[in-house]
PDB file of N, CA and C in Angstrom:
ATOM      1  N   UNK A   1      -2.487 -14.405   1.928  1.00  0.00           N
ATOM      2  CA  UNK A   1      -2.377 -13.390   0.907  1.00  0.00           C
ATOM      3  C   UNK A   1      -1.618 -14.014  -0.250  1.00  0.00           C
ATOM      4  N   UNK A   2      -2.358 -13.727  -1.231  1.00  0.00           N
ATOM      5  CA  UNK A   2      -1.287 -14.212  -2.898  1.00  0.00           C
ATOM      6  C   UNK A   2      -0.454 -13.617  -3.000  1.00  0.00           C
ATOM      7  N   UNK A   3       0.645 -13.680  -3.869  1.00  0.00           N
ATOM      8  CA  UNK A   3       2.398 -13.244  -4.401  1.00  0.00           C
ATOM      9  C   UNK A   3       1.274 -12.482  -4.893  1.00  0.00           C
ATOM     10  N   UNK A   4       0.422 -12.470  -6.060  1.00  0.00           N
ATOM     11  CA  UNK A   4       0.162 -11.552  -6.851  1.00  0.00           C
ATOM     12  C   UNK A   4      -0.554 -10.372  -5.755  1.00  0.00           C
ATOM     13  N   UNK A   5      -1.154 -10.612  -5.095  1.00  0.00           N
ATOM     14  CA  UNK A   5      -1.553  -8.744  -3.866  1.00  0.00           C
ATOM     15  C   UNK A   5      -0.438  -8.455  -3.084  1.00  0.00           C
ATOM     16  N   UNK A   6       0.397  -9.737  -2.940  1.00  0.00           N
ATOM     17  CA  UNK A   6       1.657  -8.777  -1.774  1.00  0.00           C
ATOM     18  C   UNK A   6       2.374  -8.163  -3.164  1.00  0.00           C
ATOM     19  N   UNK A   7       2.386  -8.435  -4.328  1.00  0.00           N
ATOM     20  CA  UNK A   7       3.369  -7.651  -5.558  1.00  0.00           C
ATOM     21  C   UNK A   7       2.660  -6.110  -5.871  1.00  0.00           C
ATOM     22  N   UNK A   8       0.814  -6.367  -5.929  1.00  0.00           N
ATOM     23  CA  UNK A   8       0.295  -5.562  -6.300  1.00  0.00           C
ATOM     24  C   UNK A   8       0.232  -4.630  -5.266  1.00  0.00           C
ATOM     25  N   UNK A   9       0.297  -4.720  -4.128  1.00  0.00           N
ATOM     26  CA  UNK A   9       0.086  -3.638  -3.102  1.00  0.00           C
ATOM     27  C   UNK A   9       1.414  -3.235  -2.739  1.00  0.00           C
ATOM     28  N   UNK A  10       2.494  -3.817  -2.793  1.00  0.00           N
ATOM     29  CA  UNK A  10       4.058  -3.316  -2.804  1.00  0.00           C
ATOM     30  C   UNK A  10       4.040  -2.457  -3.416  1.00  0.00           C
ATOM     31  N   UNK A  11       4.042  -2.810  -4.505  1.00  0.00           N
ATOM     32  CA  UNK A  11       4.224  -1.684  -5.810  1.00  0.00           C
ATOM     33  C   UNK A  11       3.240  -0.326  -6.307  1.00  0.00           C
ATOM     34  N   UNK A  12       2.343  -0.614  -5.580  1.00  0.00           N
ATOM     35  CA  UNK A  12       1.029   0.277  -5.283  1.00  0.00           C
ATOM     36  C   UNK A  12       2.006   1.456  -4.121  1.00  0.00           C
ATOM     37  N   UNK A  13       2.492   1.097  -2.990  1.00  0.00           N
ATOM     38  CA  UNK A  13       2.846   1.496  -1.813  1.00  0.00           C
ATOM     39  C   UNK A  13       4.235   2.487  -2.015  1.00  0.00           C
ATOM     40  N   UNK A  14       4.961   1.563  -3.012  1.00  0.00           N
ATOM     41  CA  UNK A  14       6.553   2.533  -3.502  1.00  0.00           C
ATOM     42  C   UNK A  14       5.874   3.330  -4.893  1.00  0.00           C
ATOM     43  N   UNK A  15       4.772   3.257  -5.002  1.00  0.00           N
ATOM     44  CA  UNK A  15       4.611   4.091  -6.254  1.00  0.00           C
ATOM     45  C   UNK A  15       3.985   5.653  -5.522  1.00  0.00           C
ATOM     46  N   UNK A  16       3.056   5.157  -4.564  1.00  0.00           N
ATOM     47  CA  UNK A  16       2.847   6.542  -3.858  1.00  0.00           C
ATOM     48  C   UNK A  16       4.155   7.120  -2.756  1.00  0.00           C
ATOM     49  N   UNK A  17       5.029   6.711  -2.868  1.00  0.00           N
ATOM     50  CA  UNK A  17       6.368   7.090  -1.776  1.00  0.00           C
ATOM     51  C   UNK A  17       6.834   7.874  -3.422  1.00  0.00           C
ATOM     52  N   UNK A  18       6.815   7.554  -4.233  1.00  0.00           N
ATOM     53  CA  UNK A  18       7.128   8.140  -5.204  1.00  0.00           C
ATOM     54  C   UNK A  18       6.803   9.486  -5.409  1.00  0.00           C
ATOM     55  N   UNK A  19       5.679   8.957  -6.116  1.00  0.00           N
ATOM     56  CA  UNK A  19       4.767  10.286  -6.108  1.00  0.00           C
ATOM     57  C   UNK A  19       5.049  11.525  -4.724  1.00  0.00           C
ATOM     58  N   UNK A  20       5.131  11.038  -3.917  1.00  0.00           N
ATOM     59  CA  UNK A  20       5.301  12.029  -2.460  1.00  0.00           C
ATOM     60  C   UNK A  20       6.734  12.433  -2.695  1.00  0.00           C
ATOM     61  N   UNK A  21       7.823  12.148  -2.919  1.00  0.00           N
ATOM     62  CA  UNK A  21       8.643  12.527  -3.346  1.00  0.00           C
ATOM     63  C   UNK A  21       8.898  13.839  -4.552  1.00  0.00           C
ATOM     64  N   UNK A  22       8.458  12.705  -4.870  1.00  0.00           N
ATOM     65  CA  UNK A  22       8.577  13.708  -6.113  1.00  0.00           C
ATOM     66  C   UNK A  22       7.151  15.291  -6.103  1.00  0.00           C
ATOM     67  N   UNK A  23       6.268  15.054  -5.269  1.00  0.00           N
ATOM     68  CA  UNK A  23       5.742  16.207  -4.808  1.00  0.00           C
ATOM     69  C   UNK A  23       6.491  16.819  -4.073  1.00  0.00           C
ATOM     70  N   UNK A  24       7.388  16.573  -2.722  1.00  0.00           N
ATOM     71  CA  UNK A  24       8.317  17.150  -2.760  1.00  0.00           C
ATOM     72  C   UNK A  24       9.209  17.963  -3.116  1.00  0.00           C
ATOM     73  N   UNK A  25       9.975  17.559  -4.046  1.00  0.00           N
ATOM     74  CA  UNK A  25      11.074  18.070  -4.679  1.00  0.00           C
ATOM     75  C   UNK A  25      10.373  19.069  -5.526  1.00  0.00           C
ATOM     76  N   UNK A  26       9.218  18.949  -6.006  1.00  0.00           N
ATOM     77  CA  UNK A  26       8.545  19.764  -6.744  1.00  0.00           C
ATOM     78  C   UNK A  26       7.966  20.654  -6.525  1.00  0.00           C
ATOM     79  N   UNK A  27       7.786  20.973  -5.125  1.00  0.00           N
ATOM     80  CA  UNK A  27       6.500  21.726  -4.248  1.00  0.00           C
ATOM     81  C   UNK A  27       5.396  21.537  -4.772  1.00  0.00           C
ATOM     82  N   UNK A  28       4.224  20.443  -4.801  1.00  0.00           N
ATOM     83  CA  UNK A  28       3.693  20.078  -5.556  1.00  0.00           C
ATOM     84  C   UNK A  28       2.610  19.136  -4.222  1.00  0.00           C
ATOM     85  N   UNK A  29       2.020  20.064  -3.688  1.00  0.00           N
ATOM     86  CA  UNK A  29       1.073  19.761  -2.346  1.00  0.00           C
ATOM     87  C   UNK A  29       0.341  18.503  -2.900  1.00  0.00           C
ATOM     88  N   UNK A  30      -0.852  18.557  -3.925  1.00  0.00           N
ATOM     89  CA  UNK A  30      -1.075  17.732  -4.486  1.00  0.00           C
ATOM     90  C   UNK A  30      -0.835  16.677  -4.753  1.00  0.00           C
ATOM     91  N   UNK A  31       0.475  16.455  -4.997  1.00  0.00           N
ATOM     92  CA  UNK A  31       0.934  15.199  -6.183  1.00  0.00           C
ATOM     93  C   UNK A  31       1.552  14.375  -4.538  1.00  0.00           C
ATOM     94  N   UNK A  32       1.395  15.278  -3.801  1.00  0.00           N
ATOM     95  CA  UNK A  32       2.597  14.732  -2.342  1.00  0.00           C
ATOM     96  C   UNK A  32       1.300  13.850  -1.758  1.00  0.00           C
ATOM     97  N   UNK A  33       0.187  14.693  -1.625  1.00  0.00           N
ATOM     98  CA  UNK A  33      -1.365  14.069  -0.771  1.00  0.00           C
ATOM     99  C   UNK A  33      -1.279  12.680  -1.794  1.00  0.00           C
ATOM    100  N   UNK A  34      -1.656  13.283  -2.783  1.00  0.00           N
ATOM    101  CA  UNK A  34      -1.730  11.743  -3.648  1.00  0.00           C
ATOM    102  C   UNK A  34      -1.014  10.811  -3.573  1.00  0.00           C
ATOM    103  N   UNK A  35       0.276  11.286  -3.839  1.00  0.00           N
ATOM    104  CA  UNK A  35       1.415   9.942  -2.804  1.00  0.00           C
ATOM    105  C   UNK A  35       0.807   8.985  -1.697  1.00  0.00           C
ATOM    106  N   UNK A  36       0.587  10.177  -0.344  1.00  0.00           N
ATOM    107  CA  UNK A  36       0.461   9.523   0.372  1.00  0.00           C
ATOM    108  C   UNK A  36      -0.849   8.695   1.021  1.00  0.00           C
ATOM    109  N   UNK A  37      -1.928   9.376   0.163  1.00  0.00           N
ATOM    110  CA  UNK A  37      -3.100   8.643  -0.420  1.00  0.00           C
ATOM    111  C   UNK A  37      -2.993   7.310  -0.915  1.00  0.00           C
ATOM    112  N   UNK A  38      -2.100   6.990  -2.130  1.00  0.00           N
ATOM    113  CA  UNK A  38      -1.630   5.851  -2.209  1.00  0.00           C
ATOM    114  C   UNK A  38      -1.412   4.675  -1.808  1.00  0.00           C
ATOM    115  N   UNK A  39      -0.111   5.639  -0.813  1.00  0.00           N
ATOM    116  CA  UNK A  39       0.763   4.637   0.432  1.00  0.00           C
ATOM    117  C   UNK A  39      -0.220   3.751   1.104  1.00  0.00           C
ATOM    118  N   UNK A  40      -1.441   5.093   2.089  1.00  0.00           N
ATOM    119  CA  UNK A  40      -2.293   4.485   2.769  1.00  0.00           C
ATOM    120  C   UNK A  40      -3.596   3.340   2.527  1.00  0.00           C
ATOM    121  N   UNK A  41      -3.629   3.646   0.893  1.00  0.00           N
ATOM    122  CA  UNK A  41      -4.072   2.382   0.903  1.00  0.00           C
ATOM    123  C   UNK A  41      -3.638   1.267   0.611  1.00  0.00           C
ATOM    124  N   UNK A  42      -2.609   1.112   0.044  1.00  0.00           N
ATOM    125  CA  UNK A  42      -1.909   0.000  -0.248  1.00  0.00           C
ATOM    126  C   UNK A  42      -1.671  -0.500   1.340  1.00  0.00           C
ATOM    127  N   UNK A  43      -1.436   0.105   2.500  1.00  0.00           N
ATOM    128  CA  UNK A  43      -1.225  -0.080   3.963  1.00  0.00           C
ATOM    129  C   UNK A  43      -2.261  -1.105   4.126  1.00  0.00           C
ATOM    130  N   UNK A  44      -3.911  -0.540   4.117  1.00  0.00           N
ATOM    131  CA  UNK A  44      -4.628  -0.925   3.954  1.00  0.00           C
ATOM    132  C   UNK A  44      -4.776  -2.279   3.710  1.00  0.00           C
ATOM    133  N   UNK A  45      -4.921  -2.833   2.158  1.00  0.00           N
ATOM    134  CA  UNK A  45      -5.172  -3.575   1.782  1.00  0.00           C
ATOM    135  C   UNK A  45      -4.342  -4.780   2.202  1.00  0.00           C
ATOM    136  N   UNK A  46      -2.537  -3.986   2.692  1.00  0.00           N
ATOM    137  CA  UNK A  46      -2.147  -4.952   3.140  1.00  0.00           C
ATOM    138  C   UNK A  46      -2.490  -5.889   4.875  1.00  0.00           C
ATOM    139  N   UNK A  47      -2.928  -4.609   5.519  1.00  0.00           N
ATOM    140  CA  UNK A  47      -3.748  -4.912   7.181  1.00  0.00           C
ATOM    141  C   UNK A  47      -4.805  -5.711   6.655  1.00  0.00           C
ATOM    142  N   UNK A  48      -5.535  -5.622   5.511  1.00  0.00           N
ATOM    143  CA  UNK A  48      -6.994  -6.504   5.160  1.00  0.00           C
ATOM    144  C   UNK A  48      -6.446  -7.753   4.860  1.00  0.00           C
ATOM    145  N   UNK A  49      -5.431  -8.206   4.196  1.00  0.00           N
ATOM    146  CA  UNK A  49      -4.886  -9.311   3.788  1.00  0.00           C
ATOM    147  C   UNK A  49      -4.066 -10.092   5.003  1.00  0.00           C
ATOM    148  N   UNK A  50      -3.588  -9.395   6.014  1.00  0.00           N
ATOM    149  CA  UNK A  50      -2.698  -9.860   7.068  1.00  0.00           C
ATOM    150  C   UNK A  50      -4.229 -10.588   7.995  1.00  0.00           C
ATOM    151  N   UNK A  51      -5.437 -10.117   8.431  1.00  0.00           N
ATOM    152  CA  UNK A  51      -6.385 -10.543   8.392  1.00  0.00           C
ATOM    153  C   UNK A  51      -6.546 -11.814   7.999  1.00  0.00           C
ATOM    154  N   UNK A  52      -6.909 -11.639   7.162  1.00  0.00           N
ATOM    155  CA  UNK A  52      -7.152 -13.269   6.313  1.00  0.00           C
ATOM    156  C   UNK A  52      -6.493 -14.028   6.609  1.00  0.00           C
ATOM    157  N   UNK A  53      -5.029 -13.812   6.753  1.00  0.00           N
ATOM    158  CA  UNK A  53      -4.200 -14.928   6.435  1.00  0.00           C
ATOM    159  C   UNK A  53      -4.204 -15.426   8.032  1.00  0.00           C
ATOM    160  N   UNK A  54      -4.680 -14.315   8.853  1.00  0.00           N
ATOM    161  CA  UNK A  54      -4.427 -14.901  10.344  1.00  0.00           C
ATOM    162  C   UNK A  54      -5.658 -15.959  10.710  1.00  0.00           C
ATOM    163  N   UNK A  55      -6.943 -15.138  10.032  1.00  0.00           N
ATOM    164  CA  UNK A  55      -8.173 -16.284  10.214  1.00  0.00           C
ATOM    165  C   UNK A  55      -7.940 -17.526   9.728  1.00  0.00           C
ATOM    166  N   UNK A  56      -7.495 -17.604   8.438  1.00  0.00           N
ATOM    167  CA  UNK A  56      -7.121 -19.189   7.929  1.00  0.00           C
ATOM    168  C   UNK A  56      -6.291 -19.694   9.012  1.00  0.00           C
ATOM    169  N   UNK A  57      -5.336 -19.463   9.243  1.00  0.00           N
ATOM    170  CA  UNK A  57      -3.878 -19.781  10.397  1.00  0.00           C
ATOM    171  C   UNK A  57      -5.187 -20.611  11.510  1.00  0.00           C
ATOM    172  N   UNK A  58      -5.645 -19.876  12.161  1.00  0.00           N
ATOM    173  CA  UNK A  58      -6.648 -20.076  13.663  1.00  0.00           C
ATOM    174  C   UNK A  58      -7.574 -21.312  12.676  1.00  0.00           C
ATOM    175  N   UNK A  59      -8.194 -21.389  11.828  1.00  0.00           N
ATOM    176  CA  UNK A  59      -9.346 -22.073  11.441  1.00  0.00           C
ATOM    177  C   UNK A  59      -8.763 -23.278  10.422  1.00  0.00           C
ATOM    178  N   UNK A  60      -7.549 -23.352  10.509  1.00  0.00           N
ATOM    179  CA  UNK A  60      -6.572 -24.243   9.854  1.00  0.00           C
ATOM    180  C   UNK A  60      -6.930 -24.403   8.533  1.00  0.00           C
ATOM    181  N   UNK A  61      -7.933 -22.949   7.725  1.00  0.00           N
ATOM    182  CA  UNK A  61      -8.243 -23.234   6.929  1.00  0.00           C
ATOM    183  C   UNK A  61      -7.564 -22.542   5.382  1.00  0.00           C
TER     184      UNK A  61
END
């Protein structure tokens, strides 16, 4: 995985913890799903990238 997707999906991941928060505090059902809509894909992309990096590892490639 590149610095630049582990930065982009970090920041993808605390931006929907955000958002859920701040749906939270807001009562704001919506803005909270979307949060955690977010989160889960940034999760995502990071399980797709942990992937990769394990196939290269095994295929020494």
């Amino acid at each position: 995985m590149g610095l630049g997707d582990k930065i982009s999906n970090k920041a993808q991941e605390v931006a929907g913890e955000a958002k859920e928060k701040l749906g939270d505090a807001t009562n704001n059902e919506q803005l909270q799903a979307q949060g955690l809509k977010d989160q889960a894909a940034a999760k995502a992309k990071q399980a797709g990238e942990h992937v990769k990096d394990a196939a290269k590892d095994i295929t020494g490639g």
